[in-house]
PDB file of N, CA and C in Angstrom:
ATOM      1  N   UNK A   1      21.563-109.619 -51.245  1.00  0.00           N
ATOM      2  CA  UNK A   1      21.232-109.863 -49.866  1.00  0.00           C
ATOM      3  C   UNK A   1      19.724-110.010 -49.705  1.00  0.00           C
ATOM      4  N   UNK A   2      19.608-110.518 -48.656  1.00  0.00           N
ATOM      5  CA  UNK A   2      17.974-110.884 -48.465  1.00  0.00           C
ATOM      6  C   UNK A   2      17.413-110.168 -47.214  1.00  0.00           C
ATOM      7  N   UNK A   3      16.546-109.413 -47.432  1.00  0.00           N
ATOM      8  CA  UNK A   3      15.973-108.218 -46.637  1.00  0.00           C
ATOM      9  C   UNK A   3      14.634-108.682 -46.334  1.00  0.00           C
ATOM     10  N   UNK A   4      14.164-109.965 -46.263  1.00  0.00           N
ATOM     11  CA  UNK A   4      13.160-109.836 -45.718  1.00  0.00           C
ATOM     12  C   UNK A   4      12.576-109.619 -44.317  1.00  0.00           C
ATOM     13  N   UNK A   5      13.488-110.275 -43.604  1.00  0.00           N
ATOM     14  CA  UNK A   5      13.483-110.602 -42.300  1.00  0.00           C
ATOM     15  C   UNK A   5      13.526-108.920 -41.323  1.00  0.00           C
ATOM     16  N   UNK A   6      14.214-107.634 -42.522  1.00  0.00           N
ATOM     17  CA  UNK A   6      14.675-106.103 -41.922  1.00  0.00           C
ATOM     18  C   UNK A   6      12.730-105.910 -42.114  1.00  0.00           C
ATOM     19  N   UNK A   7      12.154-106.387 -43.435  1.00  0.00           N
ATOM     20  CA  UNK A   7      10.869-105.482 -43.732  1.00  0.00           C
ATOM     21  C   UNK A   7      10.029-106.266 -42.581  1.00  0.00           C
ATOM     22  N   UNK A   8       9.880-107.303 -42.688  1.00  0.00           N
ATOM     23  CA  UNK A   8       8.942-107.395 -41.575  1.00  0.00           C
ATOM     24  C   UNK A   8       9.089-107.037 -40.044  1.00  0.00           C
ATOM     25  N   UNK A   9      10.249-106.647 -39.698  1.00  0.00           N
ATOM     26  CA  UNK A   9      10.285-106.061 -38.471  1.00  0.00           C
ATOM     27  C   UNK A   9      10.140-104.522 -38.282  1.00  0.00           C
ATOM     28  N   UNK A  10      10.522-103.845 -39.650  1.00  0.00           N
ATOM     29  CA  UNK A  10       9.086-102.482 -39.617  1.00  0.00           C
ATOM     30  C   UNK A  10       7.890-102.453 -39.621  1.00  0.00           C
ATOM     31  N   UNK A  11       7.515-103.572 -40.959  1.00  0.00           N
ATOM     32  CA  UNK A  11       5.967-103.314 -40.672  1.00  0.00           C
ATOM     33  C   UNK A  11       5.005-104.484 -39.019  1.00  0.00           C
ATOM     34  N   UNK A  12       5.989-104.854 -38.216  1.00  0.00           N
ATOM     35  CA  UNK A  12       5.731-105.368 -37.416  1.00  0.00           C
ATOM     36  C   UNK A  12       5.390-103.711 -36.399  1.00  0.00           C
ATOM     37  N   UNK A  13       6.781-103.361 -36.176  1.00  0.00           N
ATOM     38  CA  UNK A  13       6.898-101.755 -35.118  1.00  0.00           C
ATOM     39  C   UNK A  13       5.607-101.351 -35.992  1.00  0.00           C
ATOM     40  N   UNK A  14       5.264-100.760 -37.632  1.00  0.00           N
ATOM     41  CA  UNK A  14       4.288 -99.744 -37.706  1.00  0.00           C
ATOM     42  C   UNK A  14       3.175-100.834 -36.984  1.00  0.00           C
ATOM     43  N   UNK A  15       2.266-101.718 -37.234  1.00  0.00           N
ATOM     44  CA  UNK A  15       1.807-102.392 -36.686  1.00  0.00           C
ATOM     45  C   UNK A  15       1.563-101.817 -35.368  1.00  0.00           C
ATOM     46  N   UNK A  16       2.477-102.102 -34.481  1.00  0.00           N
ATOM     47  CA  UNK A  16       2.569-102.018 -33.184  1.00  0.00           C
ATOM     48  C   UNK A  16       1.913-100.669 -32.807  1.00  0.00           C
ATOM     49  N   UNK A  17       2.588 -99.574 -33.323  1.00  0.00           N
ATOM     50  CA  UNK A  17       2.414 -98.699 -33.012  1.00  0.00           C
ATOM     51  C   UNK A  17       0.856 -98.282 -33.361  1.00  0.00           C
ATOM     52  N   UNK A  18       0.594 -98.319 -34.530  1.00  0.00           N
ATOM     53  CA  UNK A  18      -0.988 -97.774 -34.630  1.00  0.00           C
ATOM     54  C   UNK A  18      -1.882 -98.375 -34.213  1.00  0.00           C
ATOM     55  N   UNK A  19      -1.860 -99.680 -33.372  1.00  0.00           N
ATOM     56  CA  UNK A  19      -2.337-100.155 -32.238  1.00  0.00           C
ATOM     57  C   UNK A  19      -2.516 -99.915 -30.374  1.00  0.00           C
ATOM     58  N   UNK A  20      -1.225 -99.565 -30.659  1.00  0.00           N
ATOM     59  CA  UNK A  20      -1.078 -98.472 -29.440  1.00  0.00           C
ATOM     60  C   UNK A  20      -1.971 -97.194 -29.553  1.00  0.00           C
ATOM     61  N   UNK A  21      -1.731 -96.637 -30.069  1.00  0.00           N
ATOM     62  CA  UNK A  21      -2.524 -94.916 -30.790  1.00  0.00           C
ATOM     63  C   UNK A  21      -3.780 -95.379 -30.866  1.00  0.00           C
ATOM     64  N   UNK A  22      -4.637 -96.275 -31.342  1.00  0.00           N
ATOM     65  CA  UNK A  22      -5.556 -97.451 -31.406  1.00  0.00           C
ATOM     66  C   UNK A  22      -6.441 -96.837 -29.802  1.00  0.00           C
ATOM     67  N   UNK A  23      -5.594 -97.999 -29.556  1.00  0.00           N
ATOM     68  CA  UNK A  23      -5.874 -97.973 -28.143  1.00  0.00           C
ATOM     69  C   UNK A  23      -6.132 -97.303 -27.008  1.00  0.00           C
ATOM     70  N   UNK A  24      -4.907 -96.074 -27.223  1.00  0.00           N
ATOM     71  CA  UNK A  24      -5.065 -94.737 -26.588  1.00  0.00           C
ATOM     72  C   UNK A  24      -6.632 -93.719 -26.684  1.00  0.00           C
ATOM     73  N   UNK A  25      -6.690 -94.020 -28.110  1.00  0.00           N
ATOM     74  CA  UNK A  25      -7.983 -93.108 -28.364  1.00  0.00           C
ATOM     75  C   UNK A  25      -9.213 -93.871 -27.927  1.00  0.00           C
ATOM     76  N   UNK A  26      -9.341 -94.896 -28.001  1.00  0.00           N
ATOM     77  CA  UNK A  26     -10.355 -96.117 -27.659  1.00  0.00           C
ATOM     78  C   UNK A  26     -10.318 -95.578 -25.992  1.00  0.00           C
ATOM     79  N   UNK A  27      -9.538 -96.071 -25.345  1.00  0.00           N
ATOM     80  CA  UNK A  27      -9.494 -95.266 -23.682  1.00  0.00           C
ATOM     81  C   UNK A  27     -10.212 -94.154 -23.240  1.00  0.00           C
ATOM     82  N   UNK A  28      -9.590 -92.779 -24.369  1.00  0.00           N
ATOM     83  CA  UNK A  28      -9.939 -91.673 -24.480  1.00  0.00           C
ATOM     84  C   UNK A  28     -11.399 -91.142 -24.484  1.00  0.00           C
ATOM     85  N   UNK A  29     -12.099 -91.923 -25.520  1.00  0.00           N
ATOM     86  CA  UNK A  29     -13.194 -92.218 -25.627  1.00  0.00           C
ATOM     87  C   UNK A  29     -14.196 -92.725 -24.745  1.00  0.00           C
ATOM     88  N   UNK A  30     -13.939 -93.696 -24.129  1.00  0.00           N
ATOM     89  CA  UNK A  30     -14.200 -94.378 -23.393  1.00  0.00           C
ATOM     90  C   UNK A  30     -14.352 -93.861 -21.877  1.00  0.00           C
ATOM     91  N   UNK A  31     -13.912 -93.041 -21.691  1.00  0.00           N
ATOM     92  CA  UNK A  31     -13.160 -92.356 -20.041  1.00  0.00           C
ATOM     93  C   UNK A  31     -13.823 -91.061 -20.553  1.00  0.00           C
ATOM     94  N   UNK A  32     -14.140 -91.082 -21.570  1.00  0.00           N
ATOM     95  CA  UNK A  32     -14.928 -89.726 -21.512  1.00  0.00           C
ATOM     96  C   UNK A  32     -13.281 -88.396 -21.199  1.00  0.00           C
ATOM     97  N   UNK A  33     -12.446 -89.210 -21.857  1.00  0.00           N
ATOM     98  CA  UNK A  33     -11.044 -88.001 -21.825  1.00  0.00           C
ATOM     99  C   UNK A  33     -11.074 -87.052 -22.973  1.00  0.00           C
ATOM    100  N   UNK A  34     -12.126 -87.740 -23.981  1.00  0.00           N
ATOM    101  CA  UNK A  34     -12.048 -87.087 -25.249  1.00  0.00           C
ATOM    102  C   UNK A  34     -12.746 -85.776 -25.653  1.00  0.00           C
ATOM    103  N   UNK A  35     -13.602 -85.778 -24.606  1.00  0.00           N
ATOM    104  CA  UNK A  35     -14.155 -84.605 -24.966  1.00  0.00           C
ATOM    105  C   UNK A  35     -13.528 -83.274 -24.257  1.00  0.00           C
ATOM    106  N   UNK A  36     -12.868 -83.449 -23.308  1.00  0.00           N
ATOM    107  CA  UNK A  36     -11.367 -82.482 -22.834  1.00  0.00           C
ATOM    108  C   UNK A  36     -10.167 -82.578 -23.426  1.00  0.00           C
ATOM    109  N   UNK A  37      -9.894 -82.922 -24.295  1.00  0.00           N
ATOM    110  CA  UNK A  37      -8.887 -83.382 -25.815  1.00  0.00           C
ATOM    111  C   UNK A  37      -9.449 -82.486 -26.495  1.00  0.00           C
ATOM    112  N   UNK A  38     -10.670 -82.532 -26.794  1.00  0.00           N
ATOM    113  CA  UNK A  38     -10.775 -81.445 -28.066  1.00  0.00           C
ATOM    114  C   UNK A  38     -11.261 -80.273 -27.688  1.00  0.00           C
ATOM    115  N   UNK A  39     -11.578 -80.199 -26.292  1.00  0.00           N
ATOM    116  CA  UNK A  39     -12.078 -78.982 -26.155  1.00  0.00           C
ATOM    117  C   UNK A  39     -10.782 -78.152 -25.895  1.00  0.00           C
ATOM    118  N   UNK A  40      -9.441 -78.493 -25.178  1.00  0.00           N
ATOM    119  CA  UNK A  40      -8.344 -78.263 -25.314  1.00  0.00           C
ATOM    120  C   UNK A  40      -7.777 -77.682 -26.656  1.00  0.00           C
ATOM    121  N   UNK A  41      -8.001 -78.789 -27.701  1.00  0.00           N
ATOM    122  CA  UNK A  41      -6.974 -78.315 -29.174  1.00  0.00           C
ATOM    123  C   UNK A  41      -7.991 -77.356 -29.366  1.00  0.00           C
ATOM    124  N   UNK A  42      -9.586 -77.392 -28.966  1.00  0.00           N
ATOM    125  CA  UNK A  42      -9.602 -76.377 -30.444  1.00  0.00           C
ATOM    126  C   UNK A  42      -9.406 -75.141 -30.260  1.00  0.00           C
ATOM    127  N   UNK A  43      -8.715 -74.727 -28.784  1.00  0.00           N
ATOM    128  CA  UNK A  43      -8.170 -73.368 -28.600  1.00  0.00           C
ATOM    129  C   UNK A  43      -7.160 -72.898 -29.873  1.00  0.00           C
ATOM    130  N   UNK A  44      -6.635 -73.785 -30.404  1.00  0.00           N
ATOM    131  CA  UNK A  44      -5.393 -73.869 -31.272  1.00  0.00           C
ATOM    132  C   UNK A  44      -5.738 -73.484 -32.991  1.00  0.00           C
ATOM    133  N   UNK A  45      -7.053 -73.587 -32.603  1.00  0.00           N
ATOM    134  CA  UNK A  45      -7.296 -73.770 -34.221  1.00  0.00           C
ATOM    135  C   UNK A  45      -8.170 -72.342 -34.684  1.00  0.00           C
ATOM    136  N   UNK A  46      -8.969 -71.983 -33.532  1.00  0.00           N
ATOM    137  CA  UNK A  46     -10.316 -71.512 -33.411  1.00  0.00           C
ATOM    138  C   UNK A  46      -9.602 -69.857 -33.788  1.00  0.00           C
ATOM    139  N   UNK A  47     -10.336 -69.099 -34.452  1.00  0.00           N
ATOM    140  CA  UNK A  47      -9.833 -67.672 -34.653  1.00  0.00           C
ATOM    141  C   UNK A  47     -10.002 -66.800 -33.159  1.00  0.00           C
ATOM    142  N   UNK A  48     -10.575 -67.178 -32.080  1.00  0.00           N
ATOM    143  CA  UNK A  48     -10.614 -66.563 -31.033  1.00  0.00           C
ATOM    144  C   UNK A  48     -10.337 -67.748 -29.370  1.00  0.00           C
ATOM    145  N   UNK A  49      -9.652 -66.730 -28.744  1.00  0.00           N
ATOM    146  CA  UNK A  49      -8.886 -67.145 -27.381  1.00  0.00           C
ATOM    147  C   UNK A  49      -9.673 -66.743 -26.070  1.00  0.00           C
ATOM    148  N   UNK A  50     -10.619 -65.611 -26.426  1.00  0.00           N
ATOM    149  CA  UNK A  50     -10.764 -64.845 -25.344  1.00  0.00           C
ATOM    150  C   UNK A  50     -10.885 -65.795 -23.988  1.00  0.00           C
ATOM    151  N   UNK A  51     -11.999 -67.115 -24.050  1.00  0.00           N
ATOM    152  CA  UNK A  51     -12.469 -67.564 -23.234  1.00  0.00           C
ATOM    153  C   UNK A  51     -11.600 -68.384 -22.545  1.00  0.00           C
ATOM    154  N   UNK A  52     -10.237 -68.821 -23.440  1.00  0.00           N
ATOM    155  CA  UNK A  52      -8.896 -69.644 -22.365  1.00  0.00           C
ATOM    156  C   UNK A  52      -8.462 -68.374 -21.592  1.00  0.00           C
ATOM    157  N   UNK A  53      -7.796 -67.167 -22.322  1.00  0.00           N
ATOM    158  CA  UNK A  53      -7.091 -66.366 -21.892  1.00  0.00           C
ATOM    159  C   UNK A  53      -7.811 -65.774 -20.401  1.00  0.00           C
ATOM    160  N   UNK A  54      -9.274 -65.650 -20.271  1.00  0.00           N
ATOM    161  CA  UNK A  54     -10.248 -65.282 -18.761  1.00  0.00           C
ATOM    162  C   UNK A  54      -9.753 -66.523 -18.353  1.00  0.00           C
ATOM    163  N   UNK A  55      -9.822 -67.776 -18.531  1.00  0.00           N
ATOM    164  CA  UNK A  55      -9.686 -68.783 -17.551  1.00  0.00           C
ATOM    165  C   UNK A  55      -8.107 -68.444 -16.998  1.00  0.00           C
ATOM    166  N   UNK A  56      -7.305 -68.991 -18.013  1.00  0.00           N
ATOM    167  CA  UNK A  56      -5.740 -68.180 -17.095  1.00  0.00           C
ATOM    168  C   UNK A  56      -5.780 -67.014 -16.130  1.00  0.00           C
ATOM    169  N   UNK A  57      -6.438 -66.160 -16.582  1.00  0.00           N
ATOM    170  CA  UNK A  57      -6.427 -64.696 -15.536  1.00  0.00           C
ATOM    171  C   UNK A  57      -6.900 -65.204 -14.682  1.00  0.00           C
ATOM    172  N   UNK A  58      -7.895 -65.478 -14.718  1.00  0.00           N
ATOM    173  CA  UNK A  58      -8.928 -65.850 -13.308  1.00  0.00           C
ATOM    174  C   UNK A  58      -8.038 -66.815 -12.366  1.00  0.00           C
ATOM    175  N   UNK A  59      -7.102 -67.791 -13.134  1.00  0.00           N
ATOM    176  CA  UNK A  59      -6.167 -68.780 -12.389  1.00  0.00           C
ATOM    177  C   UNK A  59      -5.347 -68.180 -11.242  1.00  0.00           C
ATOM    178  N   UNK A  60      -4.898 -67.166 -12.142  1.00  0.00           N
ATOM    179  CA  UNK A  60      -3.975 -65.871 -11.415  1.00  0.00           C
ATOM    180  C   UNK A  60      -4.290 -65.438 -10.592  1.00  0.00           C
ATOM    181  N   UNK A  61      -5.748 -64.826 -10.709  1.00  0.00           N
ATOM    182  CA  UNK A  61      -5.885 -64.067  -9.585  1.00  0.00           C
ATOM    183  C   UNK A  61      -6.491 -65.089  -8.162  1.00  0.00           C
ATOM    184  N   UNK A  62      -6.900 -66.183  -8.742  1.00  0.00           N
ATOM    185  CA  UNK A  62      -7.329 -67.095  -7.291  1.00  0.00           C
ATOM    186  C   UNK A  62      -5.917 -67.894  -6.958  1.00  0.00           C
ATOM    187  N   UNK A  63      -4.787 -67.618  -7.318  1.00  0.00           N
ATOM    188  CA  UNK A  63      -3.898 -68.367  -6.843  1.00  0.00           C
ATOM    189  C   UNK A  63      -3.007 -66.811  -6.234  1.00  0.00           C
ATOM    190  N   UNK A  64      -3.578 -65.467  -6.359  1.00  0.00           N
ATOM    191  CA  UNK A  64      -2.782 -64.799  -6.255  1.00  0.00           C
ATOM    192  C   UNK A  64      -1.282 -64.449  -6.404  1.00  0.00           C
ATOM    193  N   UNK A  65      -1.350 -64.548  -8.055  1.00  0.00           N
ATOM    194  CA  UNK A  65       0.090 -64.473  -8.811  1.00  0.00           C
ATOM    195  C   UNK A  65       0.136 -63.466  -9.427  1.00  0.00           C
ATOM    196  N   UNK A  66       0.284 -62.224  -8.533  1.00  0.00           N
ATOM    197  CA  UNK A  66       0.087 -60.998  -8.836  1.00  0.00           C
ATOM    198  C   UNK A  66       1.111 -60.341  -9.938  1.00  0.00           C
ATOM    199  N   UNK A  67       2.432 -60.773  -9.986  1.00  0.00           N
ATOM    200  CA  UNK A  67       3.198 -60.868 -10.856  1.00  0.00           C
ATOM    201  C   UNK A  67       2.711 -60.583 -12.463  1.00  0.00           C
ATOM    202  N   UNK A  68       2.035 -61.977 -12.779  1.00  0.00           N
ATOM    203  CA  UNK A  68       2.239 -62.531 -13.945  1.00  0.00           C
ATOM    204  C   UNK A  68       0.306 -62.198 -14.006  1.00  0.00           C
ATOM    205  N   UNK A  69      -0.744 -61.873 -13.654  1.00  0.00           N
ATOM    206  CA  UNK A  69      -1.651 -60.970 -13.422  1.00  0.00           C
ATOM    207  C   UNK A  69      -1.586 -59.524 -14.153  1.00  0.00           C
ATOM    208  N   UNK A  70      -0.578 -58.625 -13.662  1.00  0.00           N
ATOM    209  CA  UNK A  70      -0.191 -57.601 -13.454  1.00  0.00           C
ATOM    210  C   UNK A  70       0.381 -57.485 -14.730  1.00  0.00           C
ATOM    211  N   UNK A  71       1.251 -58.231 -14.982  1.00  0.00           N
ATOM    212  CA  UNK A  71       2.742 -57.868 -15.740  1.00  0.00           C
ATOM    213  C   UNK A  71       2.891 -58.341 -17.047  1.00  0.00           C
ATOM    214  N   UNK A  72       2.458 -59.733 -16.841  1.00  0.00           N
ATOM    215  CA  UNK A  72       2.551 -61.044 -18.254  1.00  0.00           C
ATOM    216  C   UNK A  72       1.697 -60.781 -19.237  1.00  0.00           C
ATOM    217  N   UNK A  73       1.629 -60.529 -20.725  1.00  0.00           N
ATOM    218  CA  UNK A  73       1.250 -59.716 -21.719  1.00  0.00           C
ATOM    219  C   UNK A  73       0.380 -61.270 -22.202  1.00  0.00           C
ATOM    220  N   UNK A  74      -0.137 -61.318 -22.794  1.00  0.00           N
ATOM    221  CA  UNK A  74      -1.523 -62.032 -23.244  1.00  0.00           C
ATOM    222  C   UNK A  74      -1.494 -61.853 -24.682  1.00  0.00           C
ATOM    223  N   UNK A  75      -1.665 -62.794 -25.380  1.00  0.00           N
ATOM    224  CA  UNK A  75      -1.922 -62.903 -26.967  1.00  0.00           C
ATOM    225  C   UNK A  75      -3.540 -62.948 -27.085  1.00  0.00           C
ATOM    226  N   UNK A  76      -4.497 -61.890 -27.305  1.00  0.00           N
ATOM    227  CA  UNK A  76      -6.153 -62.083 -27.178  1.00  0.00           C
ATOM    228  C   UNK A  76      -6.308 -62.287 -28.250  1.00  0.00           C
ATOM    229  N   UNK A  77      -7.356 -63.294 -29.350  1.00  0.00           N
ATOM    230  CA  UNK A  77      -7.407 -63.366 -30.478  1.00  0.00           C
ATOM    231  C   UNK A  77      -9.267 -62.908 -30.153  1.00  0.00           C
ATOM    232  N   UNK A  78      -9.602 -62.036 -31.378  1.00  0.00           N
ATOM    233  CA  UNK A  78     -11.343 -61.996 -30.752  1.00  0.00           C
ATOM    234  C   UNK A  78     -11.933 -61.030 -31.862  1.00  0.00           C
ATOM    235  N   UNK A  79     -13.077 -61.525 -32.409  1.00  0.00           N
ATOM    236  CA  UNK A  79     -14.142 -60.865 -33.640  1.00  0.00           C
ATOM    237  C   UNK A  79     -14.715 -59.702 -32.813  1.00  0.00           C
ATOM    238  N   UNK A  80     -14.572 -58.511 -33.576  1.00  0.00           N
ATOM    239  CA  UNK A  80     -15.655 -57.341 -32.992  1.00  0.00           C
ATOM    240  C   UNK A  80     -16.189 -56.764 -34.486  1.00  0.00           C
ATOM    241  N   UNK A  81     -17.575 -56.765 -34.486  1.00  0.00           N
ATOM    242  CA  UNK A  81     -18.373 -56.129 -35.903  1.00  0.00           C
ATOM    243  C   UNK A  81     -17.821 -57.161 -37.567  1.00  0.00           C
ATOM    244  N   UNK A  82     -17.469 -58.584 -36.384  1.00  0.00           N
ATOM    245  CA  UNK A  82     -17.259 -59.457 -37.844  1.00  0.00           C
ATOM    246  C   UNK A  82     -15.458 -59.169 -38.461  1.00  0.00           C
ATOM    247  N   UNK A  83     -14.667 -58.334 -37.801  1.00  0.00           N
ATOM    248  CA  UNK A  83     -13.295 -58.165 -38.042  1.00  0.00           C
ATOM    249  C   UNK A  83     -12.587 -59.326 -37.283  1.00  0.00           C
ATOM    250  N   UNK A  84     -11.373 -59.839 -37.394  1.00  0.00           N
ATOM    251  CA  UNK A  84     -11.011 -60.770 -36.414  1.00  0.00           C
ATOM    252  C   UNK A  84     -10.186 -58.942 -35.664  1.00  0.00           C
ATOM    253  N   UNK A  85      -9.965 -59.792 -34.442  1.00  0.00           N
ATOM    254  CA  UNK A  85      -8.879 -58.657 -33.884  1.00  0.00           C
ATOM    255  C   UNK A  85      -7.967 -59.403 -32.714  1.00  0.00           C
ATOM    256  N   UNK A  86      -6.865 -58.498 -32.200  1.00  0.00           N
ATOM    257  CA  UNK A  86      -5.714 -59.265 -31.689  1.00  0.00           C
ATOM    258  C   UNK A  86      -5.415 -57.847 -30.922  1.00  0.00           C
ATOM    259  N   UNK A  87      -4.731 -58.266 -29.498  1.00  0.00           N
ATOM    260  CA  UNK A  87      -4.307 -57.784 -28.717  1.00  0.00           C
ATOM    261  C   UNK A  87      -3.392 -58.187 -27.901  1.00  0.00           C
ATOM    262  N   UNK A  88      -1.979 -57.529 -27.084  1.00  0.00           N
ATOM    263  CA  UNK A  88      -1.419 -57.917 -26.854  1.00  0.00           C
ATOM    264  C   UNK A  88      -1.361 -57.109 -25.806  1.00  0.00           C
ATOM    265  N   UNK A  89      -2.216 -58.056 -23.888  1.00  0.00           N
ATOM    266  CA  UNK A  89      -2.213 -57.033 -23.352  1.00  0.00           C
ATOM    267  C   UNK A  89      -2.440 -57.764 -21.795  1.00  0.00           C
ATOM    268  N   UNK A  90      -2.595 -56.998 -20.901  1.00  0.00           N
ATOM    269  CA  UNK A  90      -2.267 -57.845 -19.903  1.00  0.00           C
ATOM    270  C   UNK A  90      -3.520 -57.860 -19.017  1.00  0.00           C
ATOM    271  N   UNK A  91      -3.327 -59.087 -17.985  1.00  0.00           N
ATOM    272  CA  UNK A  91      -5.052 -59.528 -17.361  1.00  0.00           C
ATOM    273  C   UNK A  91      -5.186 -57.933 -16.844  1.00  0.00           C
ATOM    274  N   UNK A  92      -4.803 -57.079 -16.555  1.00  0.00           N
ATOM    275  CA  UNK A  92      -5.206 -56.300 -15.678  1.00  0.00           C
ATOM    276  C   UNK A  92      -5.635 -55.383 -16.533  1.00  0.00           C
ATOM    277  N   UNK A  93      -5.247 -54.773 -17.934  1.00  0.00           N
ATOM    278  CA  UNK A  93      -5.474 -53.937 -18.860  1.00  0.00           C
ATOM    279  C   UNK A  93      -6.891 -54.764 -19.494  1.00  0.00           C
ATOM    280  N   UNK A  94      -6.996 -56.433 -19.368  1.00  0.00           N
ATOM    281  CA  UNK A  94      -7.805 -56.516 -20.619  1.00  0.00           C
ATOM    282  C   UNK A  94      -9.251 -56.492 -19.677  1.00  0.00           C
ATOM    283  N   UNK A  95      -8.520 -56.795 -18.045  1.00  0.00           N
ATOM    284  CA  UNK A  95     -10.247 -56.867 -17.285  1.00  0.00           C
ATOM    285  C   UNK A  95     -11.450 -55.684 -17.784  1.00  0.00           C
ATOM    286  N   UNK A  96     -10.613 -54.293 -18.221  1.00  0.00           N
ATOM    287  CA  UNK A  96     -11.799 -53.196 -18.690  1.00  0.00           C
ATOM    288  C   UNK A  96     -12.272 -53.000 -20.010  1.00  0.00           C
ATOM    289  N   UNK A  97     -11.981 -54.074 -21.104  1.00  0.00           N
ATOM    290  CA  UNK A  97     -12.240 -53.999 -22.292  1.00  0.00           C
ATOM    291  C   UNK A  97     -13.737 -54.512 -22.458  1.00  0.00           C
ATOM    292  N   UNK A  98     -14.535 -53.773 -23.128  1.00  0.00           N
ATOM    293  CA  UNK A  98     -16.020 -53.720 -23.074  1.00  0.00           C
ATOM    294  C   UNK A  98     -16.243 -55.772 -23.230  1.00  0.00           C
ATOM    295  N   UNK A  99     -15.834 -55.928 -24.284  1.00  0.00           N
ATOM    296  CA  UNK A  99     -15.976 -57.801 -25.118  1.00  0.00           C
ATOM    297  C   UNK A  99     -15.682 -58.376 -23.289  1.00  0.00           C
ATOM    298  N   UNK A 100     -15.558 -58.223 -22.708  1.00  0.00           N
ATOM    299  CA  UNK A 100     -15.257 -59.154 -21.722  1.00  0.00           C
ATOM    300  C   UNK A 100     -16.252 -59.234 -20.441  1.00  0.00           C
ATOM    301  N   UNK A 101     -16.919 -57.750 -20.375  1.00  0.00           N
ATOM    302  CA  UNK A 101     -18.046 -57.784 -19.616  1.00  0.00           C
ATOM    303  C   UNK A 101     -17.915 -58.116 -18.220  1.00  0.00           C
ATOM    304  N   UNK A 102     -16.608 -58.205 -17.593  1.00  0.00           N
ATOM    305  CA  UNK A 102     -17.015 -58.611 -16.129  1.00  0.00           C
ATOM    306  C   UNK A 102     -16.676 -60.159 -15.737  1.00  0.00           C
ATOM    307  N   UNK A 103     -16.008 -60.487 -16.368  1.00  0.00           N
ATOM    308  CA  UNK A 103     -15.539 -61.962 -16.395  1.00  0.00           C
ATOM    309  C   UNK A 103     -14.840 -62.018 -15.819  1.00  0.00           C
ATOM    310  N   UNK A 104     -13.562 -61.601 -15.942  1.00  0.00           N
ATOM    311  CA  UNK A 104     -12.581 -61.570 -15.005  1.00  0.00           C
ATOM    312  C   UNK A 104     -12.573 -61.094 -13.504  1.00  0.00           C
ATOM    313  N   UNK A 105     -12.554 -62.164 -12.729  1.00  0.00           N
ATOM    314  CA  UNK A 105     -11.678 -61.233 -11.454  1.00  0.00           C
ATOM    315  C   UNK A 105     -10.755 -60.617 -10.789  1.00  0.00           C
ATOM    316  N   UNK A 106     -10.956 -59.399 -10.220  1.00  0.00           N
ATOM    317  CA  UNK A 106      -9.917 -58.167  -9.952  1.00  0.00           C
ATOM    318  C   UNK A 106      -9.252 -58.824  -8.905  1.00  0.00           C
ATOM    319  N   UNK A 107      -8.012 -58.227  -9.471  1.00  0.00           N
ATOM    320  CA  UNK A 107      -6.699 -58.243  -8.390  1.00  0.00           C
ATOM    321  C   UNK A 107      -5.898 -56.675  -8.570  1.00  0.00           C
ATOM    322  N   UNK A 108      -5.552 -56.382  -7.307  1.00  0.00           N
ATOM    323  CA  UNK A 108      -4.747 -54.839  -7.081  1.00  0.00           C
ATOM    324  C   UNK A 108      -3.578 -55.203  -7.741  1.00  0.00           C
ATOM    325  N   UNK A 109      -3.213 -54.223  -8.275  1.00  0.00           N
ATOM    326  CA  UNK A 109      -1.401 -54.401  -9.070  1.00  0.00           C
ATOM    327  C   UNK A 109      -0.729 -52.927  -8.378  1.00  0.00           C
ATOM    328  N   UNK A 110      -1.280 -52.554  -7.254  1.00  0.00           N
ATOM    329  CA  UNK A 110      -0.634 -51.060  -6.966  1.00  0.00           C
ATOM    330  C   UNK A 110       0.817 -51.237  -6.581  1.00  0.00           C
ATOM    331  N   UNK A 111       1.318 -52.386  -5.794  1.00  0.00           N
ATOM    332  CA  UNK A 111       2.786 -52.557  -5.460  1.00  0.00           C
ATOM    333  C   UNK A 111       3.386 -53.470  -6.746  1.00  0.00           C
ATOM    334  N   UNK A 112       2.596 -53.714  -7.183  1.00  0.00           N
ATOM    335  CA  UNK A 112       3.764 -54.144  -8.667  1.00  0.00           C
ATOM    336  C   UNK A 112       4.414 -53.918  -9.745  1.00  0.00           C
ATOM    337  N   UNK A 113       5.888 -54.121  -9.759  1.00  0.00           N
ATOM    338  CA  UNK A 113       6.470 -53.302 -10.448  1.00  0.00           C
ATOM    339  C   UNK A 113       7.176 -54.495 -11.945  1.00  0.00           C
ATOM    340  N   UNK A 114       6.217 -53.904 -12.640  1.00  0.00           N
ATOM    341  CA  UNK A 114       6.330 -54.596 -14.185  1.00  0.00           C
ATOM    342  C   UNK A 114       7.957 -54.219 -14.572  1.00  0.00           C
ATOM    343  N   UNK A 115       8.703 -54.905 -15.338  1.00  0.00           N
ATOM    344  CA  UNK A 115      10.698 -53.898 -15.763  1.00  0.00           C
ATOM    345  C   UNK A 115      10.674 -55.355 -16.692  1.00  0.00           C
TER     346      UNK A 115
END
């Protein structure tokens, strides 16, 4: 059988596609989207979180989502004396941890009931 006509209509789609992706990043670039692209991933990569995890809290507490403030447990990734370290703890527990200094803003959790 004769398969040529199947191969060139893959390497037509790969084609296609890494032109698209191409393109996307060219935009990206361009729009100045790219530098909120990576400032995004490199939460993902980076041995420490602290500075997304204050932005979420802080989200919380100016949208007053006292709930998930209060209650919702936090993955902290963060170097103290050159150790990595990790905590698993919530905006309201981590607002008094020395590494954070006052960053966060307070919200009352006295009527909330964490279960």
């Amino acid at each position: 059988m004769n398969k040529r006509g199947f191969e060139m209509a893959w390497s037509t789609l790969v084609a296609m596609v890494l032109a698209i992706f191409l393109i996307v990043v060219l935009i990206m670039y361009f729009t100045g989207a790219w530098k909120s692209f990576i400032d995004n991933t490199k939460a993902y990569f980076s041995s420490s979180n602290v500075d997304n995890v204050i932005q979420g809290c802080n989200i919380w507490q100016g949208s007053d989502s006292s709930y998930n403030f209060c209650c919702e447990k936090q993955n902290v990734k963060y170097s103290l004396d050159g150790k990595k370290q990790e905590l698993i703890i919530t905006c309201k527990e981590l607002e008094n941890k020395t590494f954070i200094s006052g960053r966060i803003k307070s919200l009352d959790c006295g009527g909330i009931s964490c279960s």
